[in-house]
Protein backbone atom coordinates (compact mmCIF):
# COMPACT_ATOMS: atom_id res chain seq x y z
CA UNK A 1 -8.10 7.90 -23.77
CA UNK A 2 -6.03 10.45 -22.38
CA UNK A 3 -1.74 10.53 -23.35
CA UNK A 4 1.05 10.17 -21.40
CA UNK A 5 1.41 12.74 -18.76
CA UNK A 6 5.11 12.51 -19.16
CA UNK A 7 8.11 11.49 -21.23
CA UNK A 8 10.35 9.28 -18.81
CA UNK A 9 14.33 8.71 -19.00
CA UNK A 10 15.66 5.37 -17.62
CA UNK A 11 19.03 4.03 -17.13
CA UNK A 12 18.02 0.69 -17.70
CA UNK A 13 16.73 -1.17 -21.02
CA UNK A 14 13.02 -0.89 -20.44
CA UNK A 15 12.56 -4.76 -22.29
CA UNK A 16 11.40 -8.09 -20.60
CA UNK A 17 14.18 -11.40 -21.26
CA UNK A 18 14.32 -14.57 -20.05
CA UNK A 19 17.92 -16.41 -21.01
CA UNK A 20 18.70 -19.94 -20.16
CA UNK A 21 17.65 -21.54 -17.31
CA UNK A 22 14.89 -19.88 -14.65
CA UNK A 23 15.88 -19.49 -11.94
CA UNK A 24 19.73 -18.88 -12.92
CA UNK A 25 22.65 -20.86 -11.34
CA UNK A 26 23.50 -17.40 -9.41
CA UNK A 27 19.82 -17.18 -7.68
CA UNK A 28 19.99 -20.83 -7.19
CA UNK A 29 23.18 -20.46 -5.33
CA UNK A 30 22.10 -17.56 -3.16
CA UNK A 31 18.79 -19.35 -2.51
CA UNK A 32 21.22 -22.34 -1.05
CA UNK A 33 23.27 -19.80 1.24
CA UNK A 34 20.18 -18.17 2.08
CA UNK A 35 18.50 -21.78 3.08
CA UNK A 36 21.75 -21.66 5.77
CA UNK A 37 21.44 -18.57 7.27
CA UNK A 38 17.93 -16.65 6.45
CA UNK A 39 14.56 -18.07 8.56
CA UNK A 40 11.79 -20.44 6.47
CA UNK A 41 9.49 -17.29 7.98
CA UNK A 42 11.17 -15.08 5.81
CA UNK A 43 9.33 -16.08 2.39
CA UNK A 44 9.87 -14.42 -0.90
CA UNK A 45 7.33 -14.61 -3.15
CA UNK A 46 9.75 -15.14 -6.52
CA UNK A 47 12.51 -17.16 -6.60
CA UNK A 48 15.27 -14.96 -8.52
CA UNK A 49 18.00 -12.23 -6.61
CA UNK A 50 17.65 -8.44 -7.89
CA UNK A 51 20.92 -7.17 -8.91
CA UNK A 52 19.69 -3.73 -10.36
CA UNK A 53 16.27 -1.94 -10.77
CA UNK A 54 14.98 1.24 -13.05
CA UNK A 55 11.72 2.45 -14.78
CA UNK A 56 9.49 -0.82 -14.40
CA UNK A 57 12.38 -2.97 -14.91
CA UNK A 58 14.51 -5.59 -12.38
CA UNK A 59 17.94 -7.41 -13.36
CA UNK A 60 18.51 -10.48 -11.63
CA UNK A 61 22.05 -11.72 -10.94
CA UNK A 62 21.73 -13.82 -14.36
CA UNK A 63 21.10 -11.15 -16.52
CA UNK A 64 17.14 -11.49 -16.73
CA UNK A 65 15.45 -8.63 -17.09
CA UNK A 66 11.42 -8.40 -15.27
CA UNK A 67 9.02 -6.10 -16.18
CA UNK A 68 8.05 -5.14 -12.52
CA UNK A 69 4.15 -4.98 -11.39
CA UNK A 70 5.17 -4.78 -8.17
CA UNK A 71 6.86 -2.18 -7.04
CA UNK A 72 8.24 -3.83 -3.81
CA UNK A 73 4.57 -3.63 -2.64
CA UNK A 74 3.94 0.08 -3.94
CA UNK A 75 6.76 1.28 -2.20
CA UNK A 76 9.11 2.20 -5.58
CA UNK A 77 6.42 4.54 -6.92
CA UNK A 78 9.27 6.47 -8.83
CA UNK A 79 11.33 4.23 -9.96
CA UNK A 80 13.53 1.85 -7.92
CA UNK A 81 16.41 4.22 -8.86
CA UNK A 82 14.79 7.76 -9.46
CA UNK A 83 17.73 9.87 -10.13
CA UNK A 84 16.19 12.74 -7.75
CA UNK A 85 16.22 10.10 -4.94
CA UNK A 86 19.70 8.79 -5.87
CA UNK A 87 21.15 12.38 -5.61
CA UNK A 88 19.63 13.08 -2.62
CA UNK A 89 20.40 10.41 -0.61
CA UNK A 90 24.43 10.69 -2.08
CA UNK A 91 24.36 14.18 -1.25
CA UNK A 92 22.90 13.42 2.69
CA UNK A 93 25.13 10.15 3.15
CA UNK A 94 28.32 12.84 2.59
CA UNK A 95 27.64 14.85 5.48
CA UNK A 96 25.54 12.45 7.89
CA UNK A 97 23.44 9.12 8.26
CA UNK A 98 22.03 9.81 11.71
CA UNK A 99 22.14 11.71 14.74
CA UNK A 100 18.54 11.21 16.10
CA UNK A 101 16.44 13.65 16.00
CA UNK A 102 15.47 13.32 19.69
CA UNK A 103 18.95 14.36 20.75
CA UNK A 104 20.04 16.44 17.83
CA UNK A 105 17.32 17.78 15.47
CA UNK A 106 17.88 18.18 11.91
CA UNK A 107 16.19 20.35 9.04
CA UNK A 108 15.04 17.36 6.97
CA UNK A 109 12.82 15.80 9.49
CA UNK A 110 11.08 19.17 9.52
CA UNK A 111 11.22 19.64 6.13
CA UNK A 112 9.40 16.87 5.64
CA UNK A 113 6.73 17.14 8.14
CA UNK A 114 6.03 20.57 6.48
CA UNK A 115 5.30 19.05 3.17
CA UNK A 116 3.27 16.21 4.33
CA UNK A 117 0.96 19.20 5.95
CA UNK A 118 0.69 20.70 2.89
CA UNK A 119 -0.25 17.68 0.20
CA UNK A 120 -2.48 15.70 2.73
CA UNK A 121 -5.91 16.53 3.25
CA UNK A 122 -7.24 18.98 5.38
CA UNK A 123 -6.78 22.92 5.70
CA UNK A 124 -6.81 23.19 9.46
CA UNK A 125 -3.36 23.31 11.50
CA UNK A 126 -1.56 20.25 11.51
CA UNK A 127 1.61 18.08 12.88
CA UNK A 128 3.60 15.17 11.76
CA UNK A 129 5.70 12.41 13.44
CA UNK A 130 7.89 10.29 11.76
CA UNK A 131 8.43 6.42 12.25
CA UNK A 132 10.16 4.10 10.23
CA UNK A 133 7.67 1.37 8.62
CA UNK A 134 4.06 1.25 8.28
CA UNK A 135 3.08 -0.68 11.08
CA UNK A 136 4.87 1.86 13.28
CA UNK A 137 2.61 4.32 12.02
CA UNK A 138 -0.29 2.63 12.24
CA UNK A 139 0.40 1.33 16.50
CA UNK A 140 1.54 5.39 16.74
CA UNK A 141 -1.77 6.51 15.47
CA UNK A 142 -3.47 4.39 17.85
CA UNK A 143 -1.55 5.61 20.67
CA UNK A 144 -2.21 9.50 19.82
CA UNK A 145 -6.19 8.90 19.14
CA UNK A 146 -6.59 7.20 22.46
CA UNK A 147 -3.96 9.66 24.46
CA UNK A 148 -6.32 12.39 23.09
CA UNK A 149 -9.79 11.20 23.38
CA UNK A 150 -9.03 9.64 27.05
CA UNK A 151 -10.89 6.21 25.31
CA UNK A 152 -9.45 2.96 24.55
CA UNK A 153 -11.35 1.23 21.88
CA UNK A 154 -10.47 0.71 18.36
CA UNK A 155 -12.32 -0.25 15.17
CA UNK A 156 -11.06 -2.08 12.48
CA UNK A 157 -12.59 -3.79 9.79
CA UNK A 158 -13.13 -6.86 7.79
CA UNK A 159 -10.38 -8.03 5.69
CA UNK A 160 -7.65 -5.24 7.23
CA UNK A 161 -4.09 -5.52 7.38
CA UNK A 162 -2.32 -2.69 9.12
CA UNK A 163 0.94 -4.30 10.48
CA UNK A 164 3.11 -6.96 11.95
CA UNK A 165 3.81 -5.74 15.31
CA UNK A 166 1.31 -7.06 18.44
CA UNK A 167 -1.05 -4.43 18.12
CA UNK A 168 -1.02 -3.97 14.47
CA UNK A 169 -1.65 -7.98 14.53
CA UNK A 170 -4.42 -7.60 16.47
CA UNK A 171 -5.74 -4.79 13.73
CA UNK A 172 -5.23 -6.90 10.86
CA UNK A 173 -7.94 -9.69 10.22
CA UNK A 174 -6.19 -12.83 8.16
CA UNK A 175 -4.85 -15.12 10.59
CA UNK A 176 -1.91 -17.04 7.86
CA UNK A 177 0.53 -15.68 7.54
CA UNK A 178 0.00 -12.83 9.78
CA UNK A 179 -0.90 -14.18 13.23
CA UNK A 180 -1.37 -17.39 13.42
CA UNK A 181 0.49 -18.77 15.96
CA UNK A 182 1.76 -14.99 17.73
CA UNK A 183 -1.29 -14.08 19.90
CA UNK A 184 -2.27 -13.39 22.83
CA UNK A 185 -3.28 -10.05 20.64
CA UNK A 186 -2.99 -6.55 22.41
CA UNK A 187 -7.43 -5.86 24.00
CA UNK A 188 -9.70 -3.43 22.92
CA UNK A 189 -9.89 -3.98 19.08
CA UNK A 190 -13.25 -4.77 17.20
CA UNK A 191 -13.71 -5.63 14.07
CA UNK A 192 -16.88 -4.57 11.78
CA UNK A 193 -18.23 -5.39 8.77
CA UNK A 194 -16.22 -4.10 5.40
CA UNK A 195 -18.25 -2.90 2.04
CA UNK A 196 -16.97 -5.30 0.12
CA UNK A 197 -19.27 -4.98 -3.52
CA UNK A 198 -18.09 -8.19 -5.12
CA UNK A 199 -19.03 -10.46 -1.77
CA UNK A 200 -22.12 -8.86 -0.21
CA UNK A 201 -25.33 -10.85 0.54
CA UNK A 202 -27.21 -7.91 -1.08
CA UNK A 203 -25.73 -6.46 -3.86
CA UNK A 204 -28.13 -3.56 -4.02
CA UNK A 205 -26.60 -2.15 -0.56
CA UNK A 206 -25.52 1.39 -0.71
CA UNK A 207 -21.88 2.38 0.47
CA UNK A 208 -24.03 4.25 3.33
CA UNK A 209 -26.30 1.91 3.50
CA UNK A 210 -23.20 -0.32 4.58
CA UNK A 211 -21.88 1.83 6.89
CA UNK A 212 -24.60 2.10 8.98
CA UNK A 213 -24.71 -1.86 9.21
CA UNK A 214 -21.40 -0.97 10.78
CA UNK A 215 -21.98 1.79 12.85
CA UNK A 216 -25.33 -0.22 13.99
CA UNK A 217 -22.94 -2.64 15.49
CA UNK A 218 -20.30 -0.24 17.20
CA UNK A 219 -22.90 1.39 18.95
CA UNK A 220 -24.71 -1.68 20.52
CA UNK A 221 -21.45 -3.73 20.96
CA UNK A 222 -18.96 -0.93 22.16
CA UNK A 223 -20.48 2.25 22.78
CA UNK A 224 -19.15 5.43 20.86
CA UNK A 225 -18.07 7.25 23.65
CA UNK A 226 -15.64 4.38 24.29
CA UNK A 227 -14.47 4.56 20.83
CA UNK A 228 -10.95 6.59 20.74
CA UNK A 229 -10.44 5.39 17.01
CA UNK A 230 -12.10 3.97 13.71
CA UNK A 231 -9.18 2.81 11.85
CA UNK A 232 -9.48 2.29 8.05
CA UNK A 233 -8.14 1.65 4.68
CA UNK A 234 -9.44 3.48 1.92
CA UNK A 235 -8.62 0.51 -0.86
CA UNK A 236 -8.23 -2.15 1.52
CA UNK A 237 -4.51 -3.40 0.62
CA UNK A 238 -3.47 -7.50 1.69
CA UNK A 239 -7.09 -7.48 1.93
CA UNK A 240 -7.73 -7.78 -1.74
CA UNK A 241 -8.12 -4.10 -3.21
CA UNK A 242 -11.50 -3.68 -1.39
CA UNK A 243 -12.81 -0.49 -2.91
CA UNK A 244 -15.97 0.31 -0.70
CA UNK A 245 -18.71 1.23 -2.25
CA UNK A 246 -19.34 4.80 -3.51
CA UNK A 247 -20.42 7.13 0.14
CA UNK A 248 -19.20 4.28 2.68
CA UNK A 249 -15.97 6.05 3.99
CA UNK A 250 -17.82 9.79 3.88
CA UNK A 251 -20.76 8.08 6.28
CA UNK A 252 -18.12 6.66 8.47
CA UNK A 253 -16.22 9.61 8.40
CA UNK A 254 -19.37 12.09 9.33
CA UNK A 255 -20.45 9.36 12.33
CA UNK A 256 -16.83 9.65 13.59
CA UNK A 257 -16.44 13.23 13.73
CA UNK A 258 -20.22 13.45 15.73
CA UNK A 259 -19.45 11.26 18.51
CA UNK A 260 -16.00 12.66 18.80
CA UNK A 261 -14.04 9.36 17.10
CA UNK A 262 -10.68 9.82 15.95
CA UNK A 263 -10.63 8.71 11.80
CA UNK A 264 -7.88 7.22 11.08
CA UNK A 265 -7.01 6.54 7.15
CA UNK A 266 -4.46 4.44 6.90
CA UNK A 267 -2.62 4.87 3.44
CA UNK A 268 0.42 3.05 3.83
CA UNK A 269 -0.49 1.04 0.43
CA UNK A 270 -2.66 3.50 -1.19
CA UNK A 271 -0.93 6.93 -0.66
CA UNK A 272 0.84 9.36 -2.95
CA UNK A 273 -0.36 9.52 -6.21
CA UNK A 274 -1.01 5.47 -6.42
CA UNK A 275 -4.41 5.88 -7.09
CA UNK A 276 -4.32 8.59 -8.58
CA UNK A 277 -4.67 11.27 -5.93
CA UNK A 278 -1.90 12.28 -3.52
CA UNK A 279 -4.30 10.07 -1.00
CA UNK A 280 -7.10 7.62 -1.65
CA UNK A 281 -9.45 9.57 1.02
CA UNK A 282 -9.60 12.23 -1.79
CA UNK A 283 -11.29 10.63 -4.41
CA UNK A 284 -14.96 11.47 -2.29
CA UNK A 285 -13.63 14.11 -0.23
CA UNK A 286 -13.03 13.07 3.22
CA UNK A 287 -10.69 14.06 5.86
CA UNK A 288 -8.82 12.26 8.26
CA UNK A 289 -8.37 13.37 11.54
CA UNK A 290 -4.88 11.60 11.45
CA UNK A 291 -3.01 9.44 8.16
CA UNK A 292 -1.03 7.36 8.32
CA UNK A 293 1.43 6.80 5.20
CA UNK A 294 4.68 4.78 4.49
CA UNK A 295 5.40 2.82 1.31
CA UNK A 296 5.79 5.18 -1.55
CA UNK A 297 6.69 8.04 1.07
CA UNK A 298 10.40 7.91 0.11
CA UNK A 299 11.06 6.53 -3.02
CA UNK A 300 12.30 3.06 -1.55
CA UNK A 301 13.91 4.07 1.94
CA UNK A 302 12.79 3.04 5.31
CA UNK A 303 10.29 6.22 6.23
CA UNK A 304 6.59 6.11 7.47
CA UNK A 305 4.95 9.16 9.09
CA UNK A 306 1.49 10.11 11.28
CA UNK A 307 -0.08 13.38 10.00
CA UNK A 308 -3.06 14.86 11.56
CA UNK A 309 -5.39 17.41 13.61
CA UNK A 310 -2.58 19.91 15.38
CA UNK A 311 -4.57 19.45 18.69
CA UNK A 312 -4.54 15.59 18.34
CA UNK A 313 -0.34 15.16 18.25
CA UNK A 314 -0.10 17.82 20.44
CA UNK A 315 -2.15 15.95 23.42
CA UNK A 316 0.51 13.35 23.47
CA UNK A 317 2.52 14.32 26.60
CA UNK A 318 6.69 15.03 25.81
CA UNK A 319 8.92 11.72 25.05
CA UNK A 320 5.60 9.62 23.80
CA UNK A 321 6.16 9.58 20.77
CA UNK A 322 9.44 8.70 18.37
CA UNK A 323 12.05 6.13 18.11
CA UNK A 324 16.19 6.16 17.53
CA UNK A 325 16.00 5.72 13.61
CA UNK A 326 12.60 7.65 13.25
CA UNK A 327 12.83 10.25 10.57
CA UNK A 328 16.49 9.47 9.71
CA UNK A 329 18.16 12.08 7.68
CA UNK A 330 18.70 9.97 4.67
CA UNK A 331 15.35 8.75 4.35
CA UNK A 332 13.86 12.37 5.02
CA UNK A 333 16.33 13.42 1.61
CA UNK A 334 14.87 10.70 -0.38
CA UNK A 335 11.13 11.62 0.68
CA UNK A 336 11.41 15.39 -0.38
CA UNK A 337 13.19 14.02 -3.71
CA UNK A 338 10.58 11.53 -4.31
CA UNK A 339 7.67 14.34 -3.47
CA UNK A 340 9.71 16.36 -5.94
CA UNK A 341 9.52 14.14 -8.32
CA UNK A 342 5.57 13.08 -7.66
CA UNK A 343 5.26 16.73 -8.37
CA UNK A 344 7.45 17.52 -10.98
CA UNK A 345 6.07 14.82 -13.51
CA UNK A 346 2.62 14.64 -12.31
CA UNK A 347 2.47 10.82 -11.06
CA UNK A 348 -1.16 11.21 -9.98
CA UNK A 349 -1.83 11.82 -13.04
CA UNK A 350 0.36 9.23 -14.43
CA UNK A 351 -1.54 6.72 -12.08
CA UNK A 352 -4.75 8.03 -13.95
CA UNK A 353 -3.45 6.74 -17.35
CA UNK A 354 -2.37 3.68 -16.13
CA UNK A 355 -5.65 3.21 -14.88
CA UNK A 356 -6.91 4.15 -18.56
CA UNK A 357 -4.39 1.58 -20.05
CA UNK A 358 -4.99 -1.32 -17.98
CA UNK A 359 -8.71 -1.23 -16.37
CA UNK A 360 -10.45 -1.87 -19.96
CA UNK A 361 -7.87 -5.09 -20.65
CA UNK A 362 -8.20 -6.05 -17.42
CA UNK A 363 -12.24 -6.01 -17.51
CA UNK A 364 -12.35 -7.49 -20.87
CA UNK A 365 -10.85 -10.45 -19.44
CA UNK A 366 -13.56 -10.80 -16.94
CA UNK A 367 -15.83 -11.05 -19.84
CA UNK A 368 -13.68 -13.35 -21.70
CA UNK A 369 -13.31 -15.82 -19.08
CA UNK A 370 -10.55 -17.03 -17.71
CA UNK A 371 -12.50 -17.55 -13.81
CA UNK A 372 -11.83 -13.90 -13.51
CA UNK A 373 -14.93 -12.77 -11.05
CA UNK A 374 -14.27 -9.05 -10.42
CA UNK A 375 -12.27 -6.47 -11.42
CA UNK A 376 -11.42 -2.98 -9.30
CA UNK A 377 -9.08 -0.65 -8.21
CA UNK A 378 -8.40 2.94 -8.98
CA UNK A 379 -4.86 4.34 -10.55
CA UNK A 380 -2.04 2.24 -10.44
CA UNK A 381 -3.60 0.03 -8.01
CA UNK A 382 -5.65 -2.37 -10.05
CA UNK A 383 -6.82 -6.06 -8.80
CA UNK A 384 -8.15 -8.90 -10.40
CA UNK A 385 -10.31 -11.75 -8.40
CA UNK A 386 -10.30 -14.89 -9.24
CA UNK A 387 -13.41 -17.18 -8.41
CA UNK A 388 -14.38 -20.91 -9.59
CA UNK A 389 -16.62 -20.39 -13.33
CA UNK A 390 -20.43 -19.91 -12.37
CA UNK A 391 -19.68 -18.84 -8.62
CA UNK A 392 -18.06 -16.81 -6.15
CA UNK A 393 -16.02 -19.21 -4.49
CA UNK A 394 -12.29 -18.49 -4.50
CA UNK A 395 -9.90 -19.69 -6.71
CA UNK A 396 -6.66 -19.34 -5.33
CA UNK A 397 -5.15 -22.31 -7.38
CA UNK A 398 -5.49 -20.19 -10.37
CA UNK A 399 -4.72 -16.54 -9.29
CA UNK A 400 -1.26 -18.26 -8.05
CA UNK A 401 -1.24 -20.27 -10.93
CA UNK A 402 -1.19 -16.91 -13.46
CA UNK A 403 1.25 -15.60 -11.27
CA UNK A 404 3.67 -18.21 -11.70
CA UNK A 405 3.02 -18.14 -15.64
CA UNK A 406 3.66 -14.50 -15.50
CA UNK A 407 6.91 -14.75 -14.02
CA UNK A 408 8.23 -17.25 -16.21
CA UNK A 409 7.76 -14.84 -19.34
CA UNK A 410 9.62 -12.24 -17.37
CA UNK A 411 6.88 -10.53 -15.63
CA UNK A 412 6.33 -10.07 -11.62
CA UNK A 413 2.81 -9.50 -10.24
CA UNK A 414 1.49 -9.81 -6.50
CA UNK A 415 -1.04 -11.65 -5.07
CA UNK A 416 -3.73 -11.03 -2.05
CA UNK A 417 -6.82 -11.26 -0.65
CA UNK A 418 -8.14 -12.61 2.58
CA UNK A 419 -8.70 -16.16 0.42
CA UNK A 420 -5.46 -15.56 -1.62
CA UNK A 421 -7.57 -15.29 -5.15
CA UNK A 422 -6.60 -11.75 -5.99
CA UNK A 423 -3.87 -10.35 -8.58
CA UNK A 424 -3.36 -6.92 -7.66
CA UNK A 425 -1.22 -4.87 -10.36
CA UNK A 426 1.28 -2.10 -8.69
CA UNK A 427 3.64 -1.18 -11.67
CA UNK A 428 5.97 1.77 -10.94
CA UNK A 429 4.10 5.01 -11.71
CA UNK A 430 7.25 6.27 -13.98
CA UNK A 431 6.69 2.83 -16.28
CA UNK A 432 6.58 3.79 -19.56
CA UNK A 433 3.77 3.11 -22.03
CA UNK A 434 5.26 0.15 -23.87
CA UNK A 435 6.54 -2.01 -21.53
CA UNK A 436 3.02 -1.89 -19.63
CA UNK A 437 1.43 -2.95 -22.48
CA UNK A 438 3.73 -5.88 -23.15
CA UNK A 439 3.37 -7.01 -19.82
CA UNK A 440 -0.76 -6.94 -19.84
CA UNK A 441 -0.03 -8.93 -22.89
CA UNK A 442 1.50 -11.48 -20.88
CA UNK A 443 -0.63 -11.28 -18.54
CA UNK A 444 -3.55 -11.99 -20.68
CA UNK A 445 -2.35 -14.84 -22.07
CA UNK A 446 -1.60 -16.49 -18.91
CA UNK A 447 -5.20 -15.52 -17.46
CA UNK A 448 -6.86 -17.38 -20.40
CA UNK A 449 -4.39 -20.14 -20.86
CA UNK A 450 -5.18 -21.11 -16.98
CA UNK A 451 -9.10 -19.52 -16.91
């Protein structure tokens, strides 16, 4: 096993406490003015109010500490209060917080898209437009691939989630929470079949093998020169932490680029350095015509962008494409901190011990018991699936079940899936050795106290 990649300072006492009662008298009394003014749509997943945030820790307005395997959804990849970030935003606040940069331009929106050319894949001349969440990047993608190919079709897959807005809705595939009840759903999107290793009828299917089952299908029930885009997460996200199998995405990828389909990764979840590459695509080598990123872009500010194929962006006709509070100035300062700081301390590397740390726990559990049916991931994005003992049937009693026990001992994880049975683990990459290990502790005794 390989050491720490780097020796972390935090602010905060990196150490897990629970004191008196859970939740605390001051969550329970901003849960009640919530219940008054906040919508029952608007559901939080634990029941406790964040008061401060560092390293892999949270402080709730009682005083409990969390160890955090979360990271607000993979979006506070340095630290919830990186001191690169902090500055940076401080130091932008003092001279502006917006002007747009469709009326008055500003170096940090630039700045920015420079850098994104430079750590995404690809050497060919690119551009980069900045939005403000994921979803935004994802319906802006889809708007560039069909304003350049002239096509309207769009491919998504099994198991996606790539938004909240009407088309992105339409993209993702779990109907609850996500769209039951919102439709009608914006035309022209198909969905194919995933590689999904744990679930498929034949195990022995290569990842190629698999993507020609999919291709097979786009060609007799859409055509590929009405395809404008074949939209994609590398490690499906909501979805469960699908990790397709080994030469899927590189098949898909090749197919696309012959018949003139736009590939679209979308890495809002799985980008910079979470898995331990800047982007997920990079583990087998494939290029995106266009990216799509959010999340961890900016170190816990509002910032997604689109980058891609120079000829691509630039078909898009003038005014198409932005949005008032796209690329705000304060966000674009906390993205070239956070990069900064990716850089600086090697977090893709970090991700790559975490993944060292946790994946051999995690997969003795599986053999331990505890109805644990799969484990996967790469980096710092790690899943566990939970399934009824002797079967593959979903147990989403129990993966919410561990979750709960895990919180009560001071620890947050996530879960996901398309049948809500999956634990997916997203600690800060700047977490330091210690308090990841106390939390898999906690963890594993809450795994085989419910298994």
């Amino acid at each position: 096993m390989s050491t720490s990649v780097m020796t972390p300072s935090y602010r905060l006492e990196q150490r897990r406490r629970i004191a008196g009662t859970f939740p605390g008298p001051n969550s329970a009394a901003l849960e009640a003015r919530r219940a008054a003014v906040v919508p029952k749509g608007v559901a939080s997943s634990v029941p406790v109010y964040a008061a401060d945030a560092d390293g892999g820790i949270i402080v709730d307005v009682d005083g409990n500490a969390f160890i955090d395997l979360g990271s607000g959804i993979a979006v506070t990849s340095v630290g919830a209060s990186d001191p690169a970030v902090v500055a940076a935003v401080q130091e932008q606040v003092a001279h502006f917080t917006h002007t747009c940069f469709m009326v008055t331009p500003y170096e940090g929106y630039v700045a920015v898209a420079e850098r994104l050319a430079a750590v995404t894949p690809g050497d060919f001349e690119k551009r980069t437009v900045l939005f403000n969440s994921g979803a935004e990047a994802v319906e802006n993608a889809v708007k560039i691939a069909r304003s350049a190919t002239g096509r309207n079709a769009v491919v998504a897959f099994d198991h996606a989630y790539h938004g909240r807005t009407n088309l992105t809705m339409g993209l993702t595939a779990k109907a609850m929470p996500y769209k039951t009840g919102f439709g009608p759903f914006a035309p022209e999107i198909y969905r194919m079949p995933m590689s999904y290793p744990f679930r498929e009828e034949n195990p022995n299917i290569s990842g190629a093998e698999a993507a020609d089952r999919a291709i097979l299908a786009i060609e007799k029930q859409i055509g590929a020169d009405q395809l404008a885009a074949l939209l994609i997460e590398p490690i499906q996200g909501e979805g469960g932490f699908i990790v397709p199998a080994e030469g899927f995405l590189p098949r898909l990828a090749e197919w696309a680029q012959a018949n003139g389909v736009v590939f679209i990764a979308d890495e809002v979840q799985s980008g910079f350095c979470r898995t331990g590459e800047w982007f997920a695509v990079q583990h087998e080598g494939v290029v995106p015509d266009l990216i799509t990123m959010a999340k961890g872009i900016a170190g816990g500010m509002p910032l997604s962008a689109v980058t891609g194929r120079a000829e691509l962006l630039d078909a898009v006709h003038p005014g198409g494409l932005g949005g008032t509070y796209g690329g705000n100035p304060v966000a674009c300062a906390a993205a070239l901190a956070a990069m900064d700081t990716m850089e600086s301390q090697d977090l893709a590397g970090r991700a790559r011990h975490i993944e060292e740390l946790v994946l051999p726990r995690l997969r003795a559990l599986a053999v331990e018991g505890g109805g644990v049916g799969d484990v996967r991931g790469r980096g710092a994005m790690l899943a566990m699936e939970f399934v009824r003992p002797g079967a593959k049937e979903p147990d989403a009693e129990t993966a919410k079940a561990v979750a709960a026990a895990c919180l009560r001992e001071g620890v947050i994880v996530l879960t996901c899936g398309t049948y809500g049975n999956v634990i997916r683990l997203l600690p800060p990459l700047t977490i330091g050795d210690d308090l990841l290990l106390d939390a898999l502790d906690v963890l594993e005794t809450a795994v085989l106290s419910l298994g």
